[in-house]
Protein backbone atom coordinates (compact mmCIF):
# COMPACT_ATOMS: atom_id res chain seq x y z
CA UNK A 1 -15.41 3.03 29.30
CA UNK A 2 -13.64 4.99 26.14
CA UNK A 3 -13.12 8.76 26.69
CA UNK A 4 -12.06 10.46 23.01
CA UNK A 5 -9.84 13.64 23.65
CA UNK A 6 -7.17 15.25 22.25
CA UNK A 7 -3.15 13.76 22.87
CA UNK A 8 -1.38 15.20 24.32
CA UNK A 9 1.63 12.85 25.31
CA UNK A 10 3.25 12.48 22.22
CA UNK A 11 5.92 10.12 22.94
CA UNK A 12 3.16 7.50 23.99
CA UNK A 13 1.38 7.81 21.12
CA UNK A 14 4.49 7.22 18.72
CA UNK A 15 5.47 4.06 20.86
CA UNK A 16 2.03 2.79 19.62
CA UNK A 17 2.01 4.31 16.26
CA UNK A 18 5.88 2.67 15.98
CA UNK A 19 4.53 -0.66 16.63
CA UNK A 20 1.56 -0.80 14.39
CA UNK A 21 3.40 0.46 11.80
CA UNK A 22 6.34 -1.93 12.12
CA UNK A 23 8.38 1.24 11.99
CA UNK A 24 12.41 -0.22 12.85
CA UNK A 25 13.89 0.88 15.73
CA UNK A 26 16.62 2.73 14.16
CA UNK A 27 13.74 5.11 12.28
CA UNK A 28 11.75 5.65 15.68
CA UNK A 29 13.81 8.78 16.93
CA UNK A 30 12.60 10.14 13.59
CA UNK A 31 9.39 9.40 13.60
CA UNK A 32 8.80 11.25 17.36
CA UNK A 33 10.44 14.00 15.68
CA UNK A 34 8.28 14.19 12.60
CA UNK A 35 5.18 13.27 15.36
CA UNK A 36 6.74 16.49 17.78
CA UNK A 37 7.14 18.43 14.40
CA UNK A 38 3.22 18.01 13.48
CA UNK A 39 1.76 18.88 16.95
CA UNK A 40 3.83 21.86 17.37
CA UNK A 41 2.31 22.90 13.93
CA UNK A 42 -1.36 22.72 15.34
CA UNK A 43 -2.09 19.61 14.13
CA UNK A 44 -5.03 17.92 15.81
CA UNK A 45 -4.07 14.29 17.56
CA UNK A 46 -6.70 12.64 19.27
CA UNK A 47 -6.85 9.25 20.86
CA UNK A 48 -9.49 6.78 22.64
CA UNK A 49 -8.59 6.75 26.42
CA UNK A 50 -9.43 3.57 28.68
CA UNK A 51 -8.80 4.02 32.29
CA UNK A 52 -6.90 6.63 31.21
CA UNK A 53 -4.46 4.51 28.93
CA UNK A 54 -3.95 5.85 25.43
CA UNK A 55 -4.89 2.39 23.50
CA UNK A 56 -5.93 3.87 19.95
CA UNK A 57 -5.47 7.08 17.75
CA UNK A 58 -4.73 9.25 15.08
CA UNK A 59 -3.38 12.70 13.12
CA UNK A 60 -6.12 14.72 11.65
CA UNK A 61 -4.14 17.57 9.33
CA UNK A 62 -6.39 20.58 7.75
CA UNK A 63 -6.26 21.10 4.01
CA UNK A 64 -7.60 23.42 1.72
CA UNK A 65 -8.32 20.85 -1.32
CA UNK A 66 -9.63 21.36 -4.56
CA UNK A 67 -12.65 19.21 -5.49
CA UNK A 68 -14.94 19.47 -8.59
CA UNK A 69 -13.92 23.23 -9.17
CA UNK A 70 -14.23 24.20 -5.16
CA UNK A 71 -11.59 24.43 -2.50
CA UNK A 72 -13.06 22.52 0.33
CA UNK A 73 -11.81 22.26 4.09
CA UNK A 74 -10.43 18.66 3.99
CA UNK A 75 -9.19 16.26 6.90
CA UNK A 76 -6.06 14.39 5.90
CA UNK A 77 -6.40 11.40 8.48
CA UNK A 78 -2.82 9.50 9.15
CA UNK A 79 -1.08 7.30 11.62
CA UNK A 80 -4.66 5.52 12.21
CA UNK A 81 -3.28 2.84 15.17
CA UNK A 82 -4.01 1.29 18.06
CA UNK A 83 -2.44 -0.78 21.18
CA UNK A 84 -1.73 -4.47 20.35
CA UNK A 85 -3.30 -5.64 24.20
CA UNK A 86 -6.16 -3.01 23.15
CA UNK A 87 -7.42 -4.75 19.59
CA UNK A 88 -10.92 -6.62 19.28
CA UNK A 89 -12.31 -3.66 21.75
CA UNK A 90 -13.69 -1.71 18.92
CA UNK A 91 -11.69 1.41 19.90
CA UNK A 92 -11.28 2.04 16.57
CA UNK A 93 -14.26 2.06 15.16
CA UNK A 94 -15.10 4.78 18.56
CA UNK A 95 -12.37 6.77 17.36
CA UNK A 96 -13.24 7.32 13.45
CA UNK A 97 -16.74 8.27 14.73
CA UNK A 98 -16.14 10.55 17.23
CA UNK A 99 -13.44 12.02 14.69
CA UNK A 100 -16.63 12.35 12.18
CA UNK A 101 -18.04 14.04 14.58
CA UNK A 102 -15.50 16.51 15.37
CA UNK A 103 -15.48 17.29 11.63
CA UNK A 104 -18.89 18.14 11.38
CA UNK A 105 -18.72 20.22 14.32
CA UNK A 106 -15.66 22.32 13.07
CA UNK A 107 -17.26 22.70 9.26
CA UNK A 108 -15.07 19.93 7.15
CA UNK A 109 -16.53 19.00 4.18
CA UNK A 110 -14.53 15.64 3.28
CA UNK A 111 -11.97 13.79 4.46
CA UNK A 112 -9.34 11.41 2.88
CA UNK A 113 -6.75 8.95 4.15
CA UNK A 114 -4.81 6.31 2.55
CA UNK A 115 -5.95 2.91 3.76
CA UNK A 116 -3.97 -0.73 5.17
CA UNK A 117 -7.21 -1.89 3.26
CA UNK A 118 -10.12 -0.67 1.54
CA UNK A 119 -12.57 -2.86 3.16
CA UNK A 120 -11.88 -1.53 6.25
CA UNK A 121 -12.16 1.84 5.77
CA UNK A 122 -15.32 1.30 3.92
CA UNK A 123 -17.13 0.30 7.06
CA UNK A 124 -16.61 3.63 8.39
CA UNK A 125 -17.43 5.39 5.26
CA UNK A 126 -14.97 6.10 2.82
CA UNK A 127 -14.59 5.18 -0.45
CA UNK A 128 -11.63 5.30 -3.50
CA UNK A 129 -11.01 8.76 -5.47
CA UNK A 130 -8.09 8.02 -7.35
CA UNK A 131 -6.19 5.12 -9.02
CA UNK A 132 -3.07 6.78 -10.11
CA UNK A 133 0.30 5.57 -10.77
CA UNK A 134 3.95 6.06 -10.26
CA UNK A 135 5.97 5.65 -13.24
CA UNK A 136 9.30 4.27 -12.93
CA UNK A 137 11.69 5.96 -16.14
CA UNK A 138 15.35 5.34 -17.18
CA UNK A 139 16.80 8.90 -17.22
CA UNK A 140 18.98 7.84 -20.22
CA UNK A 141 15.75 7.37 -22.34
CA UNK A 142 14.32 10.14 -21.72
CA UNK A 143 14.05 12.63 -24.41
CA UNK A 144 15.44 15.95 -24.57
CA UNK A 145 14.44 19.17 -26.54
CA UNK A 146 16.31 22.59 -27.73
CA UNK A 147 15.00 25.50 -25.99
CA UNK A 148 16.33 28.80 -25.69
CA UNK A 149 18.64 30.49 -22.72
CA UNK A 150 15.48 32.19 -21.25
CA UNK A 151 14.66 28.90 -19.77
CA UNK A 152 16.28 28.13 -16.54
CA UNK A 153 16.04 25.72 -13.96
CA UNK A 154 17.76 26.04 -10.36
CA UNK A 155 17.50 24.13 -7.26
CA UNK A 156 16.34 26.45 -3.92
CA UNK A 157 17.39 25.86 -0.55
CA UNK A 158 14.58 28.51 0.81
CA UNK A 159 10.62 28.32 -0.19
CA UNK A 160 10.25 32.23 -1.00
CA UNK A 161 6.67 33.97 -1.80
CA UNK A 162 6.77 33.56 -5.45
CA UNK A 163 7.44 29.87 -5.34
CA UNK A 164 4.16 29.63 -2.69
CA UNK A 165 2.59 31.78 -4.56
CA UNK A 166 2.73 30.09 -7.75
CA UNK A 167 1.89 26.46 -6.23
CA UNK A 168 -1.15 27.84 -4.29
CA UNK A 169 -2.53 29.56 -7.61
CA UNK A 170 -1.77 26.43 -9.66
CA UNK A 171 -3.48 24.30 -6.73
CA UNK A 172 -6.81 26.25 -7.05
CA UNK A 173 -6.78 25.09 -11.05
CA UNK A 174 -5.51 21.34 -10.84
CA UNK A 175 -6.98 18.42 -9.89
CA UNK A 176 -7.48 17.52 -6.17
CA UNK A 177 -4.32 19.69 -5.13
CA UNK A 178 -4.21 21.29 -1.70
CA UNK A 179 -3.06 24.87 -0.72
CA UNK A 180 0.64 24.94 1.36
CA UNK A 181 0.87 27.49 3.96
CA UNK A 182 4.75 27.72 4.99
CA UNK A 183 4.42 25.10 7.69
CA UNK A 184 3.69 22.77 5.00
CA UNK A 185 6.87 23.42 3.36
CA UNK A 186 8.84 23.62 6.11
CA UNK A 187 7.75 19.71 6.66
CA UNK A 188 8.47 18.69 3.21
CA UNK A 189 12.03 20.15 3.38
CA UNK A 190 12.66 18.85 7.01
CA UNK A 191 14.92 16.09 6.71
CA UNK A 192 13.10 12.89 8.74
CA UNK A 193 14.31 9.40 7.76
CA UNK A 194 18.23 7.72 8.10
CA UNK A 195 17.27 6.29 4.36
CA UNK A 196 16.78 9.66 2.75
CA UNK A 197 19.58 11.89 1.18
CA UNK A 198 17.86 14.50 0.28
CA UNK A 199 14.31 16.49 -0.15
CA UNK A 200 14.08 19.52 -2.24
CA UNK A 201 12.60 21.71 -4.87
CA UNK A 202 13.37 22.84 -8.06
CA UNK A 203 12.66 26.05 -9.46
CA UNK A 204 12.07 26.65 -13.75
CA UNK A 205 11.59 29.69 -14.93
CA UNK A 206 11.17 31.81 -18.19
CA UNK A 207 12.97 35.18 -18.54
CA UNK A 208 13.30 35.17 -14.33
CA UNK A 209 9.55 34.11 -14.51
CA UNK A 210 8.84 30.89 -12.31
CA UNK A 211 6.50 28.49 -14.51
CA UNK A 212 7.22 25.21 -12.75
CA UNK A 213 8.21 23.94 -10.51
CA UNK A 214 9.71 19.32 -9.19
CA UNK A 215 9.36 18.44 -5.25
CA UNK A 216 11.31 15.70 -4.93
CA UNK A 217 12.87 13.30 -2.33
CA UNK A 218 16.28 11.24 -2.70
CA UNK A 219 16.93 8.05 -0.55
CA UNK A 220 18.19 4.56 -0.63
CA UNK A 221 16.48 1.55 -0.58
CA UNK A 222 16.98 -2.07 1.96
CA UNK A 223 19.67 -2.66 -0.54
CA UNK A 224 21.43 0.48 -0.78
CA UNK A 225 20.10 1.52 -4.26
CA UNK A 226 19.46 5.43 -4.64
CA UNK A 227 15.65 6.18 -4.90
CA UNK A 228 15.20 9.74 -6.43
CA UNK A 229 10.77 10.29 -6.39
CA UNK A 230 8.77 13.26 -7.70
CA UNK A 231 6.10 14.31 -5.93
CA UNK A 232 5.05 16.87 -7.71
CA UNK A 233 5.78 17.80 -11.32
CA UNK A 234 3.80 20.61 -12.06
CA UNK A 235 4.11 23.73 -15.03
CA UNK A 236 2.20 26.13 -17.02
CA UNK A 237 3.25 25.41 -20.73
CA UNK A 238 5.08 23.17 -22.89
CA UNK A 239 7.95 24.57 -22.86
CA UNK A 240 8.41 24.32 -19.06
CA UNK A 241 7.20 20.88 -19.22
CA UNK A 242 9.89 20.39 -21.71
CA UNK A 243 12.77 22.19 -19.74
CA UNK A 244 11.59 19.79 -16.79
CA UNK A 245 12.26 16.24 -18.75
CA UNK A 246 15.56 18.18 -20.24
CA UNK A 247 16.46 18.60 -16.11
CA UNK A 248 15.45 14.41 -15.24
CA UNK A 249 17.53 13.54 -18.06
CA UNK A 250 20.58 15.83 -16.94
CA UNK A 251 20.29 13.16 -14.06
CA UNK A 252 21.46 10.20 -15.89
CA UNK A 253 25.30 10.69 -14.73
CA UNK A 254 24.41 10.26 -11.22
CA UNK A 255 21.03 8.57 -11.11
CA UNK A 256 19.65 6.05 -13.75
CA UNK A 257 15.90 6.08 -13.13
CA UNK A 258 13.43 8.39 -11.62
CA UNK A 259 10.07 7.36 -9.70
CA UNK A 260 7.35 10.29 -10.68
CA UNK A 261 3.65 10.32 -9.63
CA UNK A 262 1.33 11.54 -12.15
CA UNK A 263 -2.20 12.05 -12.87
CA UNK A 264 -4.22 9.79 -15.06
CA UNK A 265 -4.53 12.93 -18.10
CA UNK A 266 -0.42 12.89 -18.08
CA UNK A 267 0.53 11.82 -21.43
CA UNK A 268 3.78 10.79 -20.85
CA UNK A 269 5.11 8.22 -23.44
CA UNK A 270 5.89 11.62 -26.11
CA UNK A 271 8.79 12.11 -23.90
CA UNK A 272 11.01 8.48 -23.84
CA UNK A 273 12.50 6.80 -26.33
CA UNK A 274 11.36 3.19 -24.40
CA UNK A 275 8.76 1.79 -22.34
CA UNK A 276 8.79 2.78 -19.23
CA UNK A 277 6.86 1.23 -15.88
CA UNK A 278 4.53 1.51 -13.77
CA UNK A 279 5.07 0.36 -10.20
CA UNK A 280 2.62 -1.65 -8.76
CA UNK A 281 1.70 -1.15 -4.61
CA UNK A 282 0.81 2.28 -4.85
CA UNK A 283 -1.69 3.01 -2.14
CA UNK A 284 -4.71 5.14 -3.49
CA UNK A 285 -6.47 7.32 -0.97
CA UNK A 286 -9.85 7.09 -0.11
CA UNK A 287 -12.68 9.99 0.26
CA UNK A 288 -15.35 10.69 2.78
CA UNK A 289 -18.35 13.58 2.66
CA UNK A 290 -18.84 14.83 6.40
CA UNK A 291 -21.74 16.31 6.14
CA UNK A 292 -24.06 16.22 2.42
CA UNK A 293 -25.91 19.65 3.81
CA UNK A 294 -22.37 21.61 3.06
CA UNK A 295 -22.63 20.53 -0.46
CA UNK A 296 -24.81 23.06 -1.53
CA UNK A 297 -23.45 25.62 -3.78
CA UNK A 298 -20.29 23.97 -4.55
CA UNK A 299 -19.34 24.55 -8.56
CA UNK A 300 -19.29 21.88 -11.14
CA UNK A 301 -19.23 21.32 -14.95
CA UNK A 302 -21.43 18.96 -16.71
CA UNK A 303 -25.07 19.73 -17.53
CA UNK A 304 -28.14 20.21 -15.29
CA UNK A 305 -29.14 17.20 -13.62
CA UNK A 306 -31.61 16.28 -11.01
CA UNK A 307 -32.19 12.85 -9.23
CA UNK A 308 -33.68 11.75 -5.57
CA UNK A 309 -31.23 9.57 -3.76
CA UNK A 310 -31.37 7.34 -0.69
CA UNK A 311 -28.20 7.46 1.36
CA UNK A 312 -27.18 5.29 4.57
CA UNK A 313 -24.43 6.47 6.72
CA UNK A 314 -24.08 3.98 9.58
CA UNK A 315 -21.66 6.40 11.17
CA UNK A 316 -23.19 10.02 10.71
CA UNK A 317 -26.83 10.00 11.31
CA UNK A 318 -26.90 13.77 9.82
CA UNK A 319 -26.10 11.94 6.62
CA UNK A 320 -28.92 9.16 6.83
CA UNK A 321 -31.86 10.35 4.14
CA UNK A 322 -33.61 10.93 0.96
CA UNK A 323 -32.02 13.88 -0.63
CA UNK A 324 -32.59 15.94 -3.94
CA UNK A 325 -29.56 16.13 -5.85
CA UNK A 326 -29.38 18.80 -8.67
CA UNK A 327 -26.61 20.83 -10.99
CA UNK A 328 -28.59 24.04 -12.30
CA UNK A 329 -26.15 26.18 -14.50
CA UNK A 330 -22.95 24.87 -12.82
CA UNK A 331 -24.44 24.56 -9.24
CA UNK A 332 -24.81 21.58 -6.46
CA UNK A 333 -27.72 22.04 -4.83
CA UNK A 334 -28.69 19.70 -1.96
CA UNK A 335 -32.36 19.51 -0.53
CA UNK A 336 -34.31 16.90 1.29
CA UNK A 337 -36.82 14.27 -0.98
CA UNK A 338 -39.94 12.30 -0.82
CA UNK A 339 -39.23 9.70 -2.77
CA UNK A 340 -36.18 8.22 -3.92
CA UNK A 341 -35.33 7.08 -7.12
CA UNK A 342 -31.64 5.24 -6.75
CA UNK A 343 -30.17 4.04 -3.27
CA UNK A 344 -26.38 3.88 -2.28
CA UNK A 345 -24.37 4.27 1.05
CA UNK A 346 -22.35 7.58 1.55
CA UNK A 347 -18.63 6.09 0.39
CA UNK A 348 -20.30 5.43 -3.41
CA UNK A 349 -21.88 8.93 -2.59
CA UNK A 350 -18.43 10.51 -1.64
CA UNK A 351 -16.63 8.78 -4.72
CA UNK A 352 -19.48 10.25 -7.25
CA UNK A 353 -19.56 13.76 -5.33
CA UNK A 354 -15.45 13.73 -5.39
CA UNK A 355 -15.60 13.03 -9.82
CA UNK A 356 -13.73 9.87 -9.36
CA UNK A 357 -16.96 8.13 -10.37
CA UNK A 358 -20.19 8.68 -11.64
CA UNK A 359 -24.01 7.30 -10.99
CA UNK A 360 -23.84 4.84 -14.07
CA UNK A 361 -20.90 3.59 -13.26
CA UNK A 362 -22.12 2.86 -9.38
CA UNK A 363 -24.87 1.35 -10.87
CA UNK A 364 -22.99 -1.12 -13.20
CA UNK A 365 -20.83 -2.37 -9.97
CA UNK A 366 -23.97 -2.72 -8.15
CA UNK A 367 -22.63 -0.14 -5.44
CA UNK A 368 -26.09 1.95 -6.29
CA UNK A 369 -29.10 0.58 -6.73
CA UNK A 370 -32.37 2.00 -8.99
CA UNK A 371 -35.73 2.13 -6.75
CA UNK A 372 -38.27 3.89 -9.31
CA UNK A 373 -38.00 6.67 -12.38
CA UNK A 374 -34.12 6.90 -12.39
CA UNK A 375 -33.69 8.83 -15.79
CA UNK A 376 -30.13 8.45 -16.51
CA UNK A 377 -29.22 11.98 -15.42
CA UNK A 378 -25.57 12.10 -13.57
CA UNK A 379 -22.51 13.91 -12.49
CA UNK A 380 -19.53 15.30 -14.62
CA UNK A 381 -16.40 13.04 -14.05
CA UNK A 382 -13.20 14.64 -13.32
CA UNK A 383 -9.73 13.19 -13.17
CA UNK A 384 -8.58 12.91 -9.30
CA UNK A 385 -5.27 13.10 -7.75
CA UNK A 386 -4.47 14.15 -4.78
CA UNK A 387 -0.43 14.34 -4.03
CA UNK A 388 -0.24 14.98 -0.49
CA UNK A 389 0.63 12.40 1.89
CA UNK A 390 -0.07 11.93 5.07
């Protein structure tokens, strides 16, 4: 019989988590240190128990994540794994819903995770809510403009206020960002893995003014070759944004091509004087609503709209329903329906709620279906990405 509680023996859940992961044997110190690192922080583990045996489980990190133009309690779910002897028992499948559950209970309003496969984590639910890319650029095509002394740039070996200020207040504005409390630094800066260098930020500024602001990580690759990635690449006004590609390009002495994730409205071929790439195998993460009652009053653009819709959620029962769906003057509201006049299962439901997609566009895949009266009326589309990983 399966008993879902919290872990609390770390070291056996790595041993599976190393396994499943095909994490190499050199790396697995690391990753019970990065495991150690995350529970001490008051992130939730929880596992399936047989017989008392640990045979399945999984991280579940708190965000504060902007969605639409909300920030919404969000569980990151990571390090989804189970025991090799343990697979075919459905363990899994008891973990994700009692995990459901436990988001419900504890007021989540989504969750994400970045799937092994999308069909998989679309039986439980979830659905895509982003398709951006990582753009691979030569350093020494990149293209650099005059600007003044009073910009600066500077790299900081300590995440102060201003710095967490500024990212928190830019998070609350921009895309699907999430809020960093200093634990969440401290992680980012923590060095984990024998491959990397090097993770840090750095600072740009006008007149002693921060106004963006790189978090990036430098490693090597199976072949030795150094990897330098941007996470984030965030500023306030062209000028920063300018001072940033002057900084990559100051890079092409020691490094000859940077990796940098970017949103789909980043216009980015302005800036080099060549093509650049895109690298393919980029895992997208995937979005889940917990609970379509705690929709209600969230903020959106777009015009008013109103339409009945028939959702099935084999996992969350609360979700199972005809609801009225309507934006009045900027405003979700969420109320139970008669009749419905288009059908879908939550993970199209999650992807429309989250912007990624809209109605007509559900209905074109066939991933929504039209019962009676369906008017045309839909959701504002908004450009995802969400840049933390977990």
């Amino acid at each position: 019989m399966f008993k879902f509680k919290e872990i609390e023996d770390i070291v056996d859940f790595a041993e599976i988590a190393s396994f499943s992961f095909s994490i190499p044997h050199e790396e697995k110190d690391n990753l019970l240190k990065e495991l150690s690192e995350l529970q001490k922080s008051g992130e939730n583990f929880f596992g399936i128990f047989e017989n008392k045996k640990l045979i399945s489980g999984l991280v579940l990190r708190d965000y504060t994540m902007k969605m639409r133009d909300n920030m919404v309690k969000m569980g990151g779910i990571g390090f989804v794994c189970s025991r090799n002897d343990s697979r075919g028992k459905k363990s899994i499948k008891f973990l994700m819903e009692k995990t459901i559950e436990y988001m419900k209970k504890n007021d989540y309003i989504v969750s994400t995770l970045y799937p092994f496969s999308l069909k998989f984590y679309r039986k439980y639910g979830w659905e895509m809510f982003q398709n951006s890319k990582i753009y691979k650029i030569s350093t020494s095509e990149i293209i650099k403009s005059k600007l003044n002394e009073d910009y600066q740039y500077e790299e900081v070996s300590i995440i102060t206020e201003d710095i967490q200020q500024f990212y928190n207040e830019y998070a609350t504005k921009n895309h699907n960002y999430c809020l960093k409390t200093q634990q969440s630094w401290d992680n980012f800066t923590m060095y984990k893995w024998n491959r990397q260098i090097d993770r840090g930020v750095i600072k740009f500024s006008h007149k002693d003014e921060m106004r963006g602001l790189i978090m990036y990580s430098y490693s090597k690759d199976d072949k030795g070759k150094s990897i330098y990635t941007i996470f984030n690449f965030i500023y306030e006004d062209i000028n920063t944004k300018r001072l940033m590609f002057n900084y990559l390009a100051s890079l092409s002495k020691q490094i000859s091509e940077v990796y940098v994730f970017l949103p789909n409205d980043f216009v980015l071929w302005p800036h080099v004087n060549e093509r650049y790439k895109t690298e393919e195998g980029l895992v997208s993460p995937m979005i889940r609503i917990i609970d379509i009652d705690k929709l209600n009053g969230l903020k959106t653009k777009g015009p008013d709209m109103n339409v009945n819709i028939e959702i099935e959620d084999k996992q969350a029962e609360w979700n199972n329903g005809i609801f009225n769906l309507k934006v009045i003057d900027g405003e979700i509201q969420i109320t139970g329906a008669e009749e419905a006049d288009i059908t879908m299962n939550i993970g199209t439901f999650s992807s429309i709620i989250s912007g990624f997609t809209n109605i007509e566009e559900m209905l074109d895949s066939g991933k929504a279906t039209i019962i009676d009266n369906y008017n045309g009326t839909d959701l504002e589309k908004y450009t995802t990405f969400l840049n933390e990983f977990f």
